[in-house]
Protein backbone atom coordinates (compact mmCIF):
# COMPACT_ATOMS: atom_id res chain seq x y z
CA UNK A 1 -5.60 -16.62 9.09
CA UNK A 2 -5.41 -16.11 5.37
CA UNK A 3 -4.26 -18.51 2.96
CA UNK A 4 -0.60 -18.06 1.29
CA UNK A 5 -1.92 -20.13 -1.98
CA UNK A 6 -4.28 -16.94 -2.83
CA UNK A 7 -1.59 -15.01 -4.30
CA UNK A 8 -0.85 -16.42 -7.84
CA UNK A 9 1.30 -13.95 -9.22
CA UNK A 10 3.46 -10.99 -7.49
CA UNK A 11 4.45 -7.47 -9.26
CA UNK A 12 7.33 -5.05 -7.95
CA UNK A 13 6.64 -1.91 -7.48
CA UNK A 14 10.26 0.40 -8.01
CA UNK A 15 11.16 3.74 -5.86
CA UNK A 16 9.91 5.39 -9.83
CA UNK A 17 6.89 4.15 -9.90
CA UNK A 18 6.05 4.20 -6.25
CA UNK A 19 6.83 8.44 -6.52
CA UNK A 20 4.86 8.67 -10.02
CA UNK A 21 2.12 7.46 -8.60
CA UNK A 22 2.28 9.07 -5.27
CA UNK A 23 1.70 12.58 -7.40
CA UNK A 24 -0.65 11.20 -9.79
CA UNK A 25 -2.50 10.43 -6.17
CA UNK A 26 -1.51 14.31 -5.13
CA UNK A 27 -3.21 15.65 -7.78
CA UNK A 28 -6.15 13.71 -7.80
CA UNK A 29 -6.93 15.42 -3.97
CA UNK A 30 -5.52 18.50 -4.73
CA UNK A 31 -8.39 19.04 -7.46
CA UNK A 32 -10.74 17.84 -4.59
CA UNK A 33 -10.12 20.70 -2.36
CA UNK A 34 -7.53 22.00 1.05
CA UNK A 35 -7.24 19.30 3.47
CA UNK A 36 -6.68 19.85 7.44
CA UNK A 37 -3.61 17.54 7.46
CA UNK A 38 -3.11 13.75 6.90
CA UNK A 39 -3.74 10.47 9.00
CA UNK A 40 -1.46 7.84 7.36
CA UNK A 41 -2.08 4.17 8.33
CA UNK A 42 0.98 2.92 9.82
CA UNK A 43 3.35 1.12 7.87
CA UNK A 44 2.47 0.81 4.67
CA UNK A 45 1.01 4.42 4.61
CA UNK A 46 3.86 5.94 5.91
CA UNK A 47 5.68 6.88 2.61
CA UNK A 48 3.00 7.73 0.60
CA UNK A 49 1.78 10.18 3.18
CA UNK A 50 4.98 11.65 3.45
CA UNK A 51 5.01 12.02 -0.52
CA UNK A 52 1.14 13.27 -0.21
CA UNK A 53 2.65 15.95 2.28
CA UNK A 54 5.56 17.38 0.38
CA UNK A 55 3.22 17.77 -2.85
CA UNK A 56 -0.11 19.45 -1.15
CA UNK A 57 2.64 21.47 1.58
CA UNK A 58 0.43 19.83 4.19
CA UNK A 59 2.03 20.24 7.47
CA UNK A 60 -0.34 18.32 9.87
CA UNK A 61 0.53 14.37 9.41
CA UNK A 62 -0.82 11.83 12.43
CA UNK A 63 -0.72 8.20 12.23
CA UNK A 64 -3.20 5.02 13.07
CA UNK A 65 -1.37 2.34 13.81
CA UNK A 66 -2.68 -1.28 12.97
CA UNK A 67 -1.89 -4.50 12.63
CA UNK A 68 -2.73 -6.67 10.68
CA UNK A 69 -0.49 -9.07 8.39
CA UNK A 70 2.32 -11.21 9.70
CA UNK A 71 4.96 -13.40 8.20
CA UNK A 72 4.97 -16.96 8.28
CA UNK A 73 8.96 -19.01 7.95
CA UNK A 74 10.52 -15.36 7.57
CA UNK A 75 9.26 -14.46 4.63
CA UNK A 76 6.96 -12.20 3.34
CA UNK A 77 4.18 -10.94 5.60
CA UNK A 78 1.72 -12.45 3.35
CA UNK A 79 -0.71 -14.02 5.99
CA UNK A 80 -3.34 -11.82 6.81
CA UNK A 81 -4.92 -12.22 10.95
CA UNK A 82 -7.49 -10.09 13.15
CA UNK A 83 -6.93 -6.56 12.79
CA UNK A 84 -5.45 -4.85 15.97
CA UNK A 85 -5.27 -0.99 16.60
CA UNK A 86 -2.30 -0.02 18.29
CA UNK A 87 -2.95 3.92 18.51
CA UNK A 88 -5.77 5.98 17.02
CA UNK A 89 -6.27 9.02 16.45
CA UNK A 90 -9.42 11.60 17.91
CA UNK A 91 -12.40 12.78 16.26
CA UNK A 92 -14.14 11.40 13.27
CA UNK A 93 -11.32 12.21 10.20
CA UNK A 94 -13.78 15.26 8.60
CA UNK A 95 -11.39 17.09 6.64
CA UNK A 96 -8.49 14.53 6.67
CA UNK A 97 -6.95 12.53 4.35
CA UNK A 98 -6.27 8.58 5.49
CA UNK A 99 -3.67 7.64 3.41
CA UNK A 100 -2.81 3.86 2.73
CA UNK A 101 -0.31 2.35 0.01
CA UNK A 102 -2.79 -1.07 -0.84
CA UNK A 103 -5.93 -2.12 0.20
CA UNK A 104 -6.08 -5.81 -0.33
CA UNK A 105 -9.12 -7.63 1.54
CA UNK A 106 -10.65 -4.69 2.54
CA UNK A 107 -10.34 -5.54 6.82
CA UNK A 108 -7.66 -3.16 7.67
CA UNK A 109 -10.16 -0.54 5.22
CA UNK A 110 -13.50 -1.37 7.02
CA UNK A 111 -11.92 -1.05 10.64
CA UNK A 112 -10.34 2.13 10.44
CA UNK A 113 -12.91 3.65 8.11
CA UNK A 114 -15.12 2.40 10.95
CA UNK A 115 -12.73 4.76 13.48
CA UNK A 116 -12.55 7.81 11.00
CA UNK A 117 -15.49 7.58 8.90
CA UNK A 118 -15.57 11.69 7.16
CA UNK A 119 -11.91 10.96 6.22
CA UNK A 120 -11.23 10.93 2.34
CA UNK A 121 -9.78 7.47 2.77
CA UNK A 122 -7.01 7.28 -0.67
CA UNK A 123 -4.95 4.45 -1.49
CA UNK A 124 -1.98 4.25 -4.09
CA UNK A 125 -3.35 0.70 -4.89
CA UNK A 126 -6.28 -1.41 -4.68
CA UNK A 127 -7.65 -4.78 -5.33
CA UNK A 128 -11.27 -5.54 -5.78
CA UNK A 129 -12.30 -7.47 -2.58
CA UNK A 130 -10.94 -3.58 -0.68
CA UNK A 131 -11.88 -1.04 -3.37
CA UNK A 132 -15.37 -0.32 -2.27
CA UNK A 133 -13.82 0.92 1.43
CA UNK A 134 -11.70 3.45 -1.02
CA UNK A 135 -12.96 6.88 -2.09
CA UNK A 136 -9.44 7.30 -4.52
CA UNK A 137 -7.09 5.00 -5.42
CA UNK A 138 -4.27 5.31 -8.76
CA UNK A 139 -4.53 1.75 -9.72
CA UNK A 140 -6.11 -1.46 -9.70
CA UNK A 141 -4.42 -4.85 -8.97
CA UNK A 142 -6.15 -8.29 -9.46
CA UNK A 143 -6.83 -10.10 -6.04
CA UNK A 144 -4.42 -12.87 -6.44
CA UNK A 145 -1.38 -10.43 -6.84
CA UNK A 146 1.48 -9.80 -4.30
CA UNK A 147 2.84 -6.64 -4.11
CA UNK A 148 6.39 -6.47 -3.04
CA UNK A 149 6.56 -2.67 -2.53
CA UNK A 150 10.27 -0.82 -2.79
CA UNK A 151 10.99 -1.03 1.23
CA UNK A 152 10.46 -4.79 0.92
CA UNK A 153 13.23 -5.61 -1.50
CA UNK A 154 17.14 -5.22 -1.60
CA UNK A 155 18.36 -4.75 -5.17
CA UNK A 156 21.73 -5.97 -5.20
CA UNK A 157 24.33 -6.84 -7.87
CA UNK A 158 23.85 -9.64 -10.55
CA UNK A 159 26.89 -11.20 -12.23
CA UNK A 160 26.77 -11.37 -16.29
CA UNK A 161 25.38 -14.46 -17.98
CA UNK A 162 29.00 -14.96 -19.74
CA UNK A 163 30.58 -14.66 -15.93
CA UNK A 164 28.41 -17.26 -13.96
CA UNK A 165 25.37 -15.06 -13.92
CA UNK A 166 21.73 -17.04 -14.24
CA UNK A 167 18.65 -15.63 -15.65
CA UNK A 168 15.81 -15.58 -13.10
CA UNK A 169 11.89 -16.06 -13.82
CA UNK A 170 11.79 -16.88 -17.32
CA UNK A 171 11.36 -20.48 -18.29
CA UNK A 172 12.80 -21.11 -21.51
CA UNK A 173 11.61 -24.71 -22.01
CA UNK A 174 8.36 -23.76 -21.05
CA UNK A 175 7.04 -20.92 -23.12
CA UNK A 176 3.79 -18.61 -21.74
């Protein structure tokens, strides 16, 4: 099992910048070429495929379906275990895009790259332990961040300062 303590620091990523980057992504493989269709790499890879899709009009989607982190106490699935394929796909990807929002480690990466290995395998993020299993990714994260991606949080209302309201992760007594 992974360790918990390994992420230092987390970063939300908003609906915005989730879809910016999703066509930053598009364009980057559009200037590569046509693709067949896309293989996205169930969950995470689910709604960047589908944003992948609507940009390059590509038709043809299929999934992998993996497993590989789980939550620990009911909170975030931050705990990373053996790798488990839970449908593939046939043939050997040539022509496909394997789409992916993160690759963190680099396991989930190396097993289905393993399964698929002439897809264009493109991430919307990646951290430097899974970049080299990426051919294109938009950005770069350091290892020791969490990414709390738009489908894992609930924005909700916050009452004013003046009516009750706190401030949340800023440490005023403790300056950075």
């Amino acid at each position: 099992m992974g360790d918990i303590s390994r992420y230092s620091d987390e970063i939300v990523v908003s609906w915005a910048e989730l879809h910016r980057d999703a066509r930053y992504l598009s364009q980057l493989l559009h200037d590569m070429g046509t693709w067949q269709g896309i293989i996205a790499i169930t969950r995470g890879g689910l709604v960047p495929a589908a944003l992948v899709a609507r940009e390059l009009e590509i038709r043809l989607i299929d999934t992998i379906c993996v497993s590989s982190y789980g939550a620990a106490g009911g909170g975030p699935a931050q705990q990373q275990g053996g790798v488990h394929l839970l449908k593939g796909v046939p043939g050997d990807g040539a022509g496909f895009l394997l789409i992916d929002d993160l690759v963190d480690t680099g396991r989930t990466a190396q097993h289905v790259r393993a399964l698929l290995p002439k897809a264009h395998f493109a991430t919307l993020y990646a951290k430097p332990a899974g970049r080299p299993f990426v051919d294109t990714c938009v950005k770069e994260f350091k290892q020791n961040k969490w990414i709390y991606f738009p489908w894992d949080i609930d924005y909700q209302f916050v009452k004013p300062i003046k009516d009750g309201g706190r401030a949340r992760g800023v440490d005023a007594t403790n300056p950075s």
